[in-house]
N, C-alpha and C. Protein backbone atom coordinates (compact mmCIF):
# COMPACT_ATOMS: atom_id res chain seq x y z
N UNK A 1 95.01 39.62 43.83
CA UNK A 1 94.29 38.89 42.80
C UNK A 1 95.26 37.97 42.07
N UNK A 2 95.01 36.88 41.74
CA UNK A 2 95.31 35.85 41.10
C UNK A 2 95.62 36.15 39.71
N UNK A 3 97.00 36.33 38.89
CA UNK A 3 96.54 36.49 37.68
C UNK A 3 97.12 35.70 36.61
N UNK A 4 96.08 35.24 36.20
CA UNK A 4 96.29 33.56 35.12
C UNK A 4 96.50 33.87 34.11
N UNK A 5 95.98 35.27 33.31
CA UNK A 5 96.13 35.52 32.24
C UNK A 5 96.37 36.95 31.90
N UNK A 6 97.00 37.71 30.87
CA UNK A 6 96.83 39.20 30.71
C UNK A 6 97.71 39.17 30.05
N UNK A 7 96.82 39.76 28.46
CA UNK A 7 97.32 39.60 27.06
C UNK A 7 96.82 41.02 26.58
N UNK A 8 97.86 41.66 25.70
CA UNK A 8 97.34 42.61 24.58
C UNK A 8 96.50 42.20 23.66
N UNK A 9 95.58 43.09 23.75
CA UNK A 9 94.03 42.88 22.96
C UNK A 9 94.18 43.57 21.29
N UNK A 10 93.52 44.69 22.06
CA UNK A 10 94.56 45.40 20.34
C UNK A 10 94.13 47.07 20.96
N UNK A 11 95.11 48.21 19.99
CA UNK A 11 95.30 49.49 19.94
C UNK A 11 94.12 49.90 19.19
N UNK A 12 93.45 51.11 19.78
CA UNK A 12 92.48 51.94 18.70
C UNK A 12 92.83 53.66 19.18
N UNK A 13 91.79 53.78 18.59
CA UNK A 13 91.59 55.56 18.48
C UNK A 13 90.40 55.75 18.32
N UNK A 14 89.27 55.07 17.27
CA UNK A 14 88.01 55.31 17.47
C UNK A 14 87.16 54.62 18.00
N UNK A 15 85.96 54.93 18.91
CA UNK A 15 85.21 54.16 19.20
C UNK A 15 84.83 52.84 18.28
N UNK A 16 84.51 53.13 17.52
CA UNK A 16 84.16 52.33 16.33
C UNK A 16 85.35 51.00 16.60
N UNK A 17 86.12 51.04 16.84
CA UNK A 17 87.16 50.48 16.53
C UNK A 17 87.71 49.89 18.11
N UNK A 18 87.04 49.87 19.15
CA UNK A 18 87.01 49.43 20.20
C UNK A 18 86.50 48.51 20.53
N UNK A 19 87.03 46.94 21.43
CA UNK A 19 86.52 46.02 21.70
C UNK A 19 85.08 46.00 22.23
N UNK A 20 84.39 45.29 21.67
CA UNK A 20 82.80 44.95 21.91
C UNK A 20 82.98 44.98 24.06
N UNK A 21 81.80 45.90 24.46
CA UNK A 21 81.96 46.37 25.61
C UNK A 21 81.38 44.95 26.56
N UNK A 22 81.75 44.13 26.55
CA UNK A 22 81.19 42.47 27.15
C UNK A 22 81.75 42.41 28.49
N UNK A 23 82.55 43.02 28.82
CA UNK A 23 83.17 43.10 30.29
C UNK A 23 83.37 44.03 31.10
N UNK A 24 84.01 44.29 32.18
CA UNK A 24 84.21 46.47 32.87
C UNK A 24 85.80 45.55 32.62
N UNK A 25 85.79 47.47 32.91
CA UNK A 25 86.71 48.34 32.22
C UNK A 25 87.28 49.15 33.13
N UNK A 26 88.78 49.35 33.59
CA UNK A 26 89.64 49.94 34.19
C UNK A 26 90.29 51.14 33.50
N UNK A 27 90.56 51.85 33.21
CA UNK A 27 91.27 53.33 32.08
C UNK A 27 92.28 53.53 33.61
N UNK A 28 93.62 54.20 32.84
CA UNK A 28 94.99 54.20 33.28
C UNK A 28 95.26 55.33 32.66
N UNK A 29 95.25 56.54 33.26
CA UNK A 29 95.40 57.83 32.62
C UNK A 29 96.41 58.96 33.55
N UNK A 30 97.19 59.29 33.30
CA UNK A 30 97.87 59.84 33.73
C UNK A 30 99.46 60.71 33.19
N UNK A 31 100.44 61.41 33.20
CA UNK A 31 101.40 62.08 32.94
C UNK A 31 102.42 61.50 32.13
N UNK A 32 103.01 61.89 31.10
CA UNK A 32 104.52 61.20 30.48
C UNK A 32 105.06 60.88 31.50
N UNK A 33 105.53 59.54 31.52
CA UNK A 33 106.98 59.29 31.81
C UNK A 33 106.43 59.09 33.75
N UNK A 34 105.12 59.11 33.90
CA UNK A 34 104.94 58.87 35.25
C UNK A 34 105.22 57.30 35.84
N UNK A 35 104.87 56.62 35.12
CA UNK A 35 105.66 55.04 35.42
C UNK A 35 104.17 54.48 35.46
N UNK A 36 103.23 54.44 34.74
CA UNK A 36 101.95 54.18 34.65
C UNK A 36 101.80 52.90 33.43
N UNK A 37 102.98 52.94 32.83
CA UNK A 37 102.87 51.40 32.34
C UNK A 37 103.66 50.21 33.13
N UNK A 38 104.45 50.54 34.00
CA UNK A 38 105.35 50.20 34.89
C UNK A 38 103.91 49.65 36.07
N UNK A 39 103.19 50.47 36.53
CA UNK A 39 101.56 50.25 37.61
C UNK A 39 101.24 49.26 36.64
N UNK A 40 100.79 48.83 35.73
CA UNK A 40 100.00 48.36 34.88
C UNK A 40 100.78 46.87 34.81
N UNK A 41 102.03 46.62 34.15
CA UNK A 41 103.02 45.48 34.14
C UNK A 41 102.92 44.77 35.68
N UNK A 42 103.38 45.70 36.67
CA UNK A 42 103.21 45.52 38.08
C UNK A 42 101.80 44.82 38.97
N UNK A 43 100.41 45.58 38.08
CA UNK A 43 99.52 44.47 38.58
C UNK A 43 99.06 43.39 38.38
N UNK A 44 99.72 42.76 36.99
CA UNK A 44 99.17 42.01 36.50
C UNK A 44 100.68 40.60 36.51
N UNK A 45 101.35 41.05 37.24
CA UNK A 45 102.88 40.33 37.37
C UNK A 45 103.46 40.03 35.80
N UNK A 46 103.50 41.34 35.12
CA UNK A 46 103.95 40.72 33.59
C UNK A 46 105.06 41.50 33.58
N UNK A 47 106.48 41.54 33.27
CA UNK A 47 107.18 42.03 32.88
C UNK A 47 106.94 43.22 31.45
N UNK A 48 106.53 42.39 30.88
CA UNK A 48 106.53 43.24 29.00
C UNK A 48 105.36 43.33 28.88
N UNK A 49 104.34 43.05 29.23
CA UNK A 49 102.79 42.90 28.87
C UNK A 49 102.44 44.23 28.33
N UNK A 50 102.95 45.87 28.95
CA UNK A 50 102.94 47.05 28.45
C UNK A 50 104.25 47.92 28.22
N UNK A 51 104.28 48.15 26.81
CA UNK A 51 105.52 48.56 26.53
C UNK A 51 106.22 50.10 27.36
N UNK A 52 107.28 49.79 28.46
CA UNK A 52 107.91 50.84 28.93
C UNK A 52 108.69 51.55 28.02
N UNK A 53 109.36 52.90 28.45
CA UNK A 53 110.51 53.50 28.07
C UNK A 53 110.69 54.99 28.63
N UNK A 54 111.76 55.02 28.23
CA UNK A 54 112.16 56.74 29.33
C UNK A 54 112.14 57.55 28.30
N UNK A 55 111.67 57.31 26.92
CA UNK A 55 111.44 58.35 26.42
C UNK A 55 109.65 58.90 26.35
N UNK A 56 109.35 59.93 27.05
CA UNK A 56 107.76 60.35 27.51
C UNK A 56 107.25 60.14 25.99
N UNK A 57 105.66 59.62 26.12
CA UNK A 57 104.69 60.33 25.13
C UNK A 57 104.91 59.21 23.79
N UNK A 58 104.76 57.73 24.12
CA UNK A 58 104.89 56.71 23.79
C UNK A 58 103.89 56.19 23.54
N UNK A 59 102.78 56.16 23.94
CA UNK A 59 101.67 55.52 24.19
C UNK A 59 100.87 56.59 23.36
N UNK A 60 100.32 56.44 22.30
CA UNK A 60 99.97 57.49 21.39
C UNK A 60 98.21 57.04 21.11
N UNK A 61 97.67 55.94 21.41
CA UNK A 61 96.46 54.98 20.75
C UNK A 61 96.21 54.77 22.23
N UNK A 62 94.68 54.26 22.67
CA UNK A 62 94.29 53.82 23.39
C UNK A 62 94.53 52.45 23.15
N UNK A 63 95.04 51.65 24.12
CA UNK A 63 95.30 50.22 24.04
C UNK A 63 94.87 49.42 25.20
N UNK A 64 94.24 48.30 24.69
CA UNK A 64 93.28 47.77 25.34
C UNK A 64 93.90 46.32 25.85
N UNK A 65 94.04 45.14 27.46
CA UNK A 65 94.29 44.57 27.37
C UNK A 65 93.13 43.95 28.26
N UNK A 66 93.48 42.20 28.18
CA UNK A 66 92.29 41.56 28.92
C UNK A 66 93.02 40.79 30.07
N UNK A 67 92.57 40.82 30.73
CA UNK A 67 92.78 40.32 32.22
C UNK A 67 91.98 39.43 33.11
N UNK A 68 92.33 37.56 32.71
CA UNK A 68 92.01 36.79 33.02
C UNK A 68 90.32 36.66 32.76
N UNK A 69 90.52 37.45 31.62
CA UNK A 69 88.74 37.52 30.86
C UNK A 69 87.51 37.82 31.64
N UNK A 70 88.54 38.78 32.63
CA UNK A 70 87.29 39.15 33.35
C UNK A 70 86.74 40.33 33.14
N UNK A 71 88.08 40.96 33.08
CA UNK A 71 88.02 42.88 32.80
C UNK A 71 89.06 43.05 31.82
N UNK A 72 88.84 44.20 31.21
CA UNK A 72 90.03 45.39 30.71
C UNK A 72 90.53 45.97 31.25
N UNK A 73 91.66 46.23 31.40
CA UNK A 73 92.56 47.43 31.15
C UNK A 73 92.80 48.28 30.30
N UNK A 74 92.93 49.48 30.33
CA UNK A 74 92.88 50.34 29.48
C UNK A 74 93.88 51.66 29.24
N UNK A 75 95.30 51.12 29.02
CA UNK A 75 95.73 52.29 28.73
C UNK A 75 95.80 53.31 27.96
N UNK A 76 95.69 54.66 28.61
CA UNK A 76 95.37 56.21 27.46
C UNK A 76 96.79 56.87 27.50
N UNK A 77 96.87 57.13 26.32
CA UNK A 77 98.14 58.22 26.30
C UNK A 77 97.93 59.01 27.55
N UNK A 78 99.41 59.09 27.33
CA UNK A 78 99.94 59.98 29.09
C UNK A 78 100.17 61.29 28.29
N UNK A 79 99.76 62.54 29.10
CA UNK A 79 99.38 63.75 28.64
C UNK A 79 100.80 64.55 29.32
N UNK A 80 101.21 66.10 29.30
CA UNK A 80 102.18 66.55 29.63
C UNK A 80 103.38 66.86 28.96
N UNK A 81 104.08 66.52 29.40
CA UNK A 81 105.74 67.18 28.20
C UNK A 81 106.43 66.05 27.48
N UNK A 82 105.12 65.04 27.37
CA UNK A 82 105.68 64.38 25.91
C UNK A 82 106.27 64.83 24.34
N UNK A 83 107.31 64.20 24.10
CA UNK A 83 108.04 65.07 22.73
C UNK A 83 107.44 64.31 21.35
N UNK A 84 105.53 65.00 21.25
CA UNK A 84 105.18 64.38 20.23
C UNK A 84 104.79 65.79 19.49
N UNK A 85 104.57 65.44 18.08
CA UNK A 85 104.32 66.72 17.21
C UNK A 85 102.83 67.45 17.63
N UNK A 86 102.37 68.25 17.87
CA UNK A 86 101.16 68.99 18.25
C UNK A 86 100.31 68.31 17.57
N UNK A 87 99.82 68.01 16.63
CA UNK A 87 98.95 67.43 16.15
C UNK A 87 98.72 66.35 16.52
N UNK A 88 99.63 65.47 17.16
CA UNK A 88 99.36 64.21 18.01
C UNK A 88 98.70 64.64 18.89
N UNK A 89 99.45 65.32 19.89
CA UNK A 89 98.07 65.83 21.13
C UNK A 89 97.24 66.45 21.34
N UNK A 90 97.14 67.26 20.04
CA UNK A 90 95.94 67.65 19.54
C UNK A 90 95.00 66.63 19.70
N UNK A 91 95.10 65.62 18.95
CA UNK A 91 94.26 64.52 18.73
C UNK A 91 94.17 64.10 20.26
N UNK A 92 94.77 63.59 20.72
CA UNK A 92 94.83 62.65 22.29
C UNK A 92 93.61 63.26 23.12
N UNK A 93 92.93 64.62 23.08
CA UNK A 93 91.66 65.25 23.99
C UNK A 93 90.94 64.67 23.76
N UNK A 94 90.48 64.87 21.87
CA UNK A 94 88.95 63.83 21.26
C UNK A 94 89.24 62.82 21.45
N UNK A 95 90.15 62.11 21.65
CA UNK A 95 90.22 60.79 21.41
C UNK A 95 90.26 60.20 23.25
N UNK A 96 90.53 60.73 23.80
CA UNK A 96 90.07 60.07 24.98
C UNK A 96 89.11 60.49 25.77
N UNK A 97 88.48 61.88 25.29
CA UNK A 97 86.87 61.79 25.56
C UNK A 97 85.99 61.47 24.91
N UNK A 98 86.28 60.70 23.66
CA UNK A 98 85.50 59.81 23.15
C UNK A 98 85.62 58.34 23.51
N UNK A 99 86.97 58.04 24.23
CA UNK A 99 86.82 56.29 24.56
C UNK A 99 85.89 56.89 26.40
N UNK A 100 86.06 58.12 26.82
CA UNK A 100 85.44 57.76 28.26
C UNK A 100 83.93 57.86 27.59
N UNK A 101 83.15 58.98 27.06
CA UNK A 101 82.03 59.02 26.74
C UNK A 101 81.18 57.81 26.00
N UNK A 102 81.97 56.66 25.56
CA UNK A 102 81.17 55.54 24.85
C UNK A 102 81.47 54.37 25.36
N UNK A 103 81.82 54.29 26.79
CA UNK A 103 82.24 52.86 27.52
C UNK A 103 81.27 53.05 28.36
N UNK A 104 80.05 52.41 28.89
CA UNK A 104 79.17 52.21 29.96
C UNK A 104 79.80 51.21 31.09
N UNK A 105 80.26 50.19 30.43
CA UNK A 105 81.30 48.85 30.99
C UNK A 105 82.42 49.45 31.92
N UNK A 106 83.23 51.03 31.49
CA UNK A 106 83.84 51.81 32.27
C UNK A 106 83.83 51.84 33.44
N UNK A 107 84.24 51.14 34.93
CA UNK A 107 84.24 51.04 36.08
C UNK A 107 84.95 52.49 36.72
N UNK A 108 86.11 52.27 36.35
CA UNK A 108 87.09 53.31 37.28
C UNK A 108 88.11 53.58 36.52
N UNK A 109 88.52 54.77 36.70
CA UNK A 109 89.94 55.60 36.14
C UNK A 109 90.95 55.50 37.37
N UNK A 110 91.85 55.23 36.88
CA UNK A 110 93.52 55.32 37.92
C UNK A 110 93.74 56.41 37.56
N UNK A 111 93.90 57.38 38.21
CA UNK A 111 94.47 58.56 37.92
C UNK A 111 95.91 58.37 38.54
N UNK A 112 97.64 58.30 37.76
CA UNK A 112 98.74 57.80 37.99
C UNK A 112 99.41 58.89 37.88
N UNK A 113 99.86 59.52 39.14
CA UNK A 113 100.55 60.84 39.83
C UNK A 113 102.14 60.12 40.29
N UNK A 114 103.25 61.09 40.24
CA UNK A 114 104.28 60.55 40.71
C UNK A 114 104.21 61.46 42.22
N UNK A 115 104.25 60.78 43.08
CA UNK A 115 104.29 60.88 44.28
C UNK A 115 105.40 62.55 44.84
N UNK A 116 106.53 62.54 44.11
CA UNK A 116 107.04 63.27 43.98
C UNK A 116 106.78 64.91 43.44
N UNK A 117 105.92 64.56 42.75
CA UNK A 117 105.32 66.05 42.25
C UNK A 117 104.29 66.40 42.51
N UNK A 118 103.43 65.63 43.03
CA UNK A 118 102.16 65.46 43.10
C UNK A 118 100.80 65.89 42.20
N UNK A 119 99.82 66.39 43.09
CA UNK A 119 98.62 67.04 41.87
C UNK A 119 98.77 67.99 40.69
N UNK A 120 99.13 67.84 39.35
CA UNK A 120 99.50 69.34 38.21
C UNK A 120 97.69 69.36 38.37
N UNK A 121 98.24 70.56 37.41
CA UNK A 121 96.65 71.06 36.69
C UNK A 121 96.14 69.89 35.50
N UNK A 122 97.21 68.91 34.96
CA UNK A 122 95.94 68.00 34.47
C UNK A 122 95.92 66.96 35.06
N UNK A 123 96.44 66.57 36.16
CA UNK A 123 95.66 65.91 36.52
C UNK A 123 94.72 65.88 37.66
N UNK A 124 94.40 67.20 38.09
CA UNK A 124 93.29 67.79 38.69
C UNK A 124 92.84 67.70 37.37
N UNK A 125 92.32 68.66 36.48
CA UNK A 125 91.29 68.40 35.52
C UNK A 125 90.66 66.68 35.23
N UNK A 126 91.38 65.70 34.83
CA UNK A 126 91.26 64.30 34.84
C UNK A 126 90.54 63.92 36.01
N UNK A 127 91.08 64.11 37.25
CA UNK A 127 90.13 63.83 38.54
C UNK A 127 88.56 64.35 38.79
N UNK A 128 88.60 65.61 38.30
CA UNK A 128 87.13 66.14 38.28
C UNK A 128 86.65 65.92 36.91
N UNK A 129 87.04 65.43 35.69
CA UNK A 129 86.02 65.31 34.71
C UNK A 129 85.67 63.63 34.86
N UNK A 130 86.43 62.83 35.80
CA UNK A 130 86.05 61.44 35.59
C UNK A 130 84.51 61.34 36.41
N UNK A 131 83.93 62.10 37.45
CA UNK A 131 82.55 61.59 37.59
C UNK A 131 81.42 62.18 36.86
N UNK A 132 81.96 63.53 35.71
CA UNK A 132 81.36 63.35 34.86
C UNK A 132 80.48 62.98 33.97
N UNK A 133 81.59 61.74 33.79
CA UNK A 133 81.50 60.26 33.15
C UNK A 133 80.88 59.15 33.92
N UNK A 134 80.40 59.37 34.96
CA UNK A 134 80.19 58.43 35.76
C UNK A 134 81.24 57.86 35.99
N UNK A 135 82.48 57.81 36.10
CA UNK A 135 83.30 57.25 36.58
C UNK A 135 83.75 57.48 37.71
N UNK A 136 84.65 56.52 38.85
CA UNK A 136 84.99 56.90 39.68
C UNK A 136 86.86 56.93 39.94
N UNK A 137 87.17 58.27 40.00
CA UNK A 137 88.53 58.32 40.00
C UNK A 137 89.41 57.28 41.53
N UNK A 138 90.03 56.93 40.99
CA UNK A 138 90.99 56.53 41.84
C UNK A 138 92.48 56.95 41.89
N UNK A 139 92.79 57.41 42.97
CA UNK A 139 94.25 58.31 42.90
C UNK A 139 95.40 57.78 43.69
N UNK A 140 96.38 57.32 42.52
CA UNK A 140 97.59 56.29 42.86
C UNK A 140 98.64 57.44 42.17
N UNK A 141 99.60 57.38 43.37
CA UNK A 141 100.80 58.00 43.63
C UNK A 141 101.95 57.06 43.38
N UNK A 142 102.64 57.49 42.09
CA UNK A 142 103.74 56.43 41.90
C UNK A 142 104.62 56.57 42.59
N UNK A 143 106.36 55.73 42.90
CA UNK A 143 107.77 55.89 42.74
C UNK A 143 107.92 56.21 44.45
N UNK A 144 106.46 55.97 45.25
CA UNK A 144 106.76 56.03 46.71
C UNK A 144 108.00 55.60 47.47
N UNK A 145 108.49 54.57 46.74
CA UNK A 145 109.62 54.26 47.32
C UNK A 145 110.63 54.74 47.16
N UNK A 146 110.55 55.99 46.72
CA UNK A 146 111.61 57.34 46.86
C UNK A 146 111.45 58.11 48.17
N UNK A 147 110.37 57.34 49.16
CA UNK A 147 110.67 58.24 50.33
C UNK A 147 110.23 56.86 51.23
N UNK A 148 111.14 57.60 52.24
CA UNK A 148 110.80 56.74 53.45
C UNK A 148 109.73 56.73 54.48
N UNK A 149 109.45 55.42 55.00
CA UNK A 149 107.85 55.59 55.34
C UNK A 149 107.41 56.60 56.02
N UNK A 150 108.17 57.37 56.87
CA UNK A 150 107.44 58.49 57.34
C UNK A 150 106.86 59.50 56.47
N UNK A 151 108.05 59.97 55.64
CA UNK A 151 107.99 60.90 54.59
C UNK A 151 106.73 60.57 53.92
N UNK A 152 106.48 59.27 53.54
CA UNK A 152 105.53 58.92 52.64
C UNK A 152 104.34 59.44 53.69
N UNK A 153 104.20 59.27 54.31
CA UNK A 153 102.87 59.07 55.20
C UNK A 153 102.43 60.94 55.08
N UNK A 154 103.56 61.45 55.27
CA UNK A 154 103.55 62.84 55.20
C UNK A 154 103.10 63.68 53.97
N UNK A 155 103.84 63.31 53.26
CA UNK A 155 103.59 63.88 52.02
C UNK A 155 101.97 62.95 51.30
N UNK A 156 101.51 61.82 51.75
CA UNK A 156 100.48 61.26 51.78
C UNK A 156 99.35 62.46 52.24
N UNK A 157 99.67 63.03 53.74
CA UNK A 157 98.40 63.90 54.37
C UNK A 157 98.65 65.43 53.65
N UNK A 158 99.80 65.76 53.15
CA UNK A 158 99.83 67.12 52.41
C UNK A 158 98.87 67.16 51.27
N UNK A 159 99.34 65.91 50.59
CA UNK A 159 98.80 65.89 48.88
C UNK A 159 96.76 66.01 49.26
N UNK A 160 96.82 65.14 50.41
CA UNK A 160 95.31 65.14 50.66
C UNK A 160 94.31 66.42 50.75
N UNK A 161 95.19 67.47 52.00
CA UNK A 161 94.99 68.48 52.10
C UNK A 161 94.58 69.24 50.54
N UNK A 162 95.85 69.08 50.13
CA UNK A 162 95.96 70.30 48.74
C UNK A 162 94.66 69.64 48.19
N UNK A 163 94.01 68.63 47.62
CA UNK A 163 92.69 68.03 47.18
C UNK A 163 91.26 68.13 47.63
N UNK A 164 92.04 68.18 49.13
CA UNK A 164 90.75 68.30 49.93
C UNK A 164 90.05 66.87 49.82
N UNK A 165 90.81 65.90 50.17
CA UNK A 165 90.76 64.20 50.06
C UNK A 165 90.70 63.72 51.45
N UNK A 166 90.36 62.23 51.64
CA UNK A 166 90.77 62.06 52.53
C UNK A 166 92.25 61.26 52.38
N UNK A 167 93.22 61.11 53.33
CA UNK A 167 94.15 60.11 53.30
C UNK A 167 94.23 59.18 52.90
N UNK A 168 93.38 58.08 53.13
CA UNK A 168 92.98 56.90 52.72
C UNK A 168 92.63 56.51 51.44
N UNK A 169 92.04 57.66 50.83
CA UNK A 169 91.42 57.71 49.28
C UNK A 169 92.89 57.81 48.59
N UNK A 170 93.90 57.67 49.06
CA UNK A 170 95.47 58.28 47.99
C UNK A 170 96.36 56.91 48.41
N UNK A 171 96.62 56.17 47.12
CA UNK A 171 97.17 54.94 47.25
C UNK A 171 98.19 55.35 46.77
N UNK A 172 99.15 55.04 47.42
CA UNK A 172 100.53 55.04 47.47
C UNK A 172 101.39 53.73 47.14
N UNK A 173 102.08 53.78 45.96
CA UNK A 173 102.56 52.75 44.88
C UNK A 173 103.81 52.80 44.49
N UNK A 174 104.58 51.74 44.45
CA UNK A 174 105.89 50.99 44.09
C UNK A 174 106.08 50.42 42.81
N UNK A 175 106.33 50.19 41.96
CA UNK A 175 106.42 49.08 40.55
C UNK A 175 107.02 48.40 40.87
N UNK A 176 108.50 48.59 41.64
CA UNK A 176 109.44 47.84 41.66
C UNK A 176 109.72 46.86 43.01
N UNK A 177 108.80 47.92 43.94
CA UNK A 177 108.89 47.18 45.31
C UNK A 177 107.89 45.73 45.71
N UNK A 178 106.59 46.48 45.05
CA UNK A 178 105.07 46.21 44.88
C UNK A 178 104.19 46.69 46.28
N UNK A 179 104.75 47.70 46.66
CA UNK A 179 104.02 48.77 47.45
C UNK A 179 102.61 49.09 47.09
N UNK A 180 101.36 48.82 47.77
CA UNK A 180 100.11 49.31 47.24
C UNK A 180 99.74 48.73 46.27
N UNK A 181 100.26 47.40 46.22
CA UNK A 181 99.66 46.52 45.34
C UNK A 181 98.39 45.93 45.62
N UNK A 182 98.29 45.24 46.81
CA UNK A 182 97.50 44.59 47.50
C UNK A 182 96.10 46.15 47.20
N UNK A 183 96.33 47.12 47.86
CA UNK A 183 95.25 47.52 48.16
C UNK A 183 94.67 48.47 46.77
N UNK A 184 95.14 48.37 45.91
CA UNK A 184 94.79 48.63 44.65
C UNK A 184 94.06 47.61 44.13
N UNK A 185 94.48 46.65 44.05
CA UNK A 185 93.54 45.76 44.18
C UNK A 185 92.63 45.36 43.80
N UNK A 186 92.47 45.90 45.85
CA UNK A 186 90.97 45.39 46.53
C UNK A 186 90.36 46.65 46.57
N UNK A 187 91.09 47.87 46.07
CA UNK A 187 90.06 49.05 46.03
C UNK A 187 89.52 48.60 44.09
N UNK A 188 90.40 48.31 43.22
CA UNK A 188 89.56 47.91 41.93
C UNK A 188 88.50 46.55 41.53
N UNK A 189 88.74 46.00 42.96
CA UNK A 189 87.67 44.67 42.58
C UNK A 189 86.56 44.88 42.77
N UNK A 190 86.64 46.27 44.11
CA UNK A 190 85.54 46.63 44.88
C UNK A 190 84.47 47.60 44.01
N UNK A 191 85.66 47.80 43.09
CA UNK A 191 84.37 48.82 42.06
C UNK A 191 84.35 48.15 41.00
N UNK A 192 84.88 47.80 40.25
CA UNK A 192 84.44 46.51 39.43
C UNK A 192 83.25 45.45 39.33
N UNK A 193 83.77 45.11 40.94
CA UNK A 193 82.61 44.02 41.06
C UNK A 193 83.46 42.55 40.55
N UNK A 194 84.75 42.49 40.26
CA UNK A 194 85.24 40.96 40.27
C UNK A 194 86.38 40.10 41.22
């Protein structure tokens, strides 16, 4: 995809307080420190467009960006062994089953796994509560280019197994290389619709 434009919109927490739903909507949900703002910078060819860092549990607000005014993006705090005070992630449950429960515009969830560790328990939970929502999960495996293509291909048909997936359904992703760029894509235009 072509991308002409992709700007920070603005940060919320309450529905209330969420951009008027006029376009679909992509959500980016996944682990501290998984490289899921790194996927995000990476599809849209922006360097800074989403703020990185190696310290986990950064992304505290749902933050919303627009993308060549066609769609959103939507990044959600990354869940896991972020070093935030309990009461932050306390908050982070209601608050992002209240941005999935009040987006109709909501197309698809990235569910953003590091390839390396593969499926935890939340993000199995995340995968089965997104059709829920009517949403449809999509499952992208970061930092692939920590293994070589066989390996990848391998640990590709394991992770499937353990899911009970097919192969094909598990996109396998680079930030730095731009591995699984292309077909991320054309698997998000395809549910989108742009």
């Amino acid at each position: 995809m072509n991308i002409k434009k992709a700007e920070f919109v603005k940060s919320a927490v309450y529905p209330k307080d969420f951009p008027r739903g006029d376009r679909p909507e992509v959500a980016f949900g996944g682990r501290s420190n998984v490289g899921k703002s790194s996927l995000i910078n990476s599809l849209v060819q922006r360097k800074k467009l989403v703020k990185t860092s190696k310290r986990p549990g950064r992304t505290q607000t749902i933050n919303f960006f627009n993308v060549n005014d066609e769609l959103y993006f939507v990044d959600l705090p990354g869940y896991g062994f972020a070093r935030v005070p309990d009461e932050v992630k306390d908050s982070w449950g209601p608050m992002i089953e209240g941005y999935l429960g009040s987006r109709p515009n909501l197309k698809a969830m990235v569910v953003v796994m590091d390839l390396r560790r593969g499926v935890e328990e939340d993000d199995y939970e995340l995968i089965m509560a997104a059709p829920h929502f009517g949403i449809q999960p999509v499952l992208v495996f970061t930092k692939a280019d920590k293994f070589k293509k066989n390996k990848r291909m391998q640990r590709r048909r394991e992770l499937a197994k353990d899911i009970d997936a097919n192969p094909g359904e598990l996109i396998l992703y680079s930030s730095t290389k731009g591995l699984g760029r292309k077909e991320l894509w054309k698997r998000l235009r395809y549910l989108v619709g742009v």
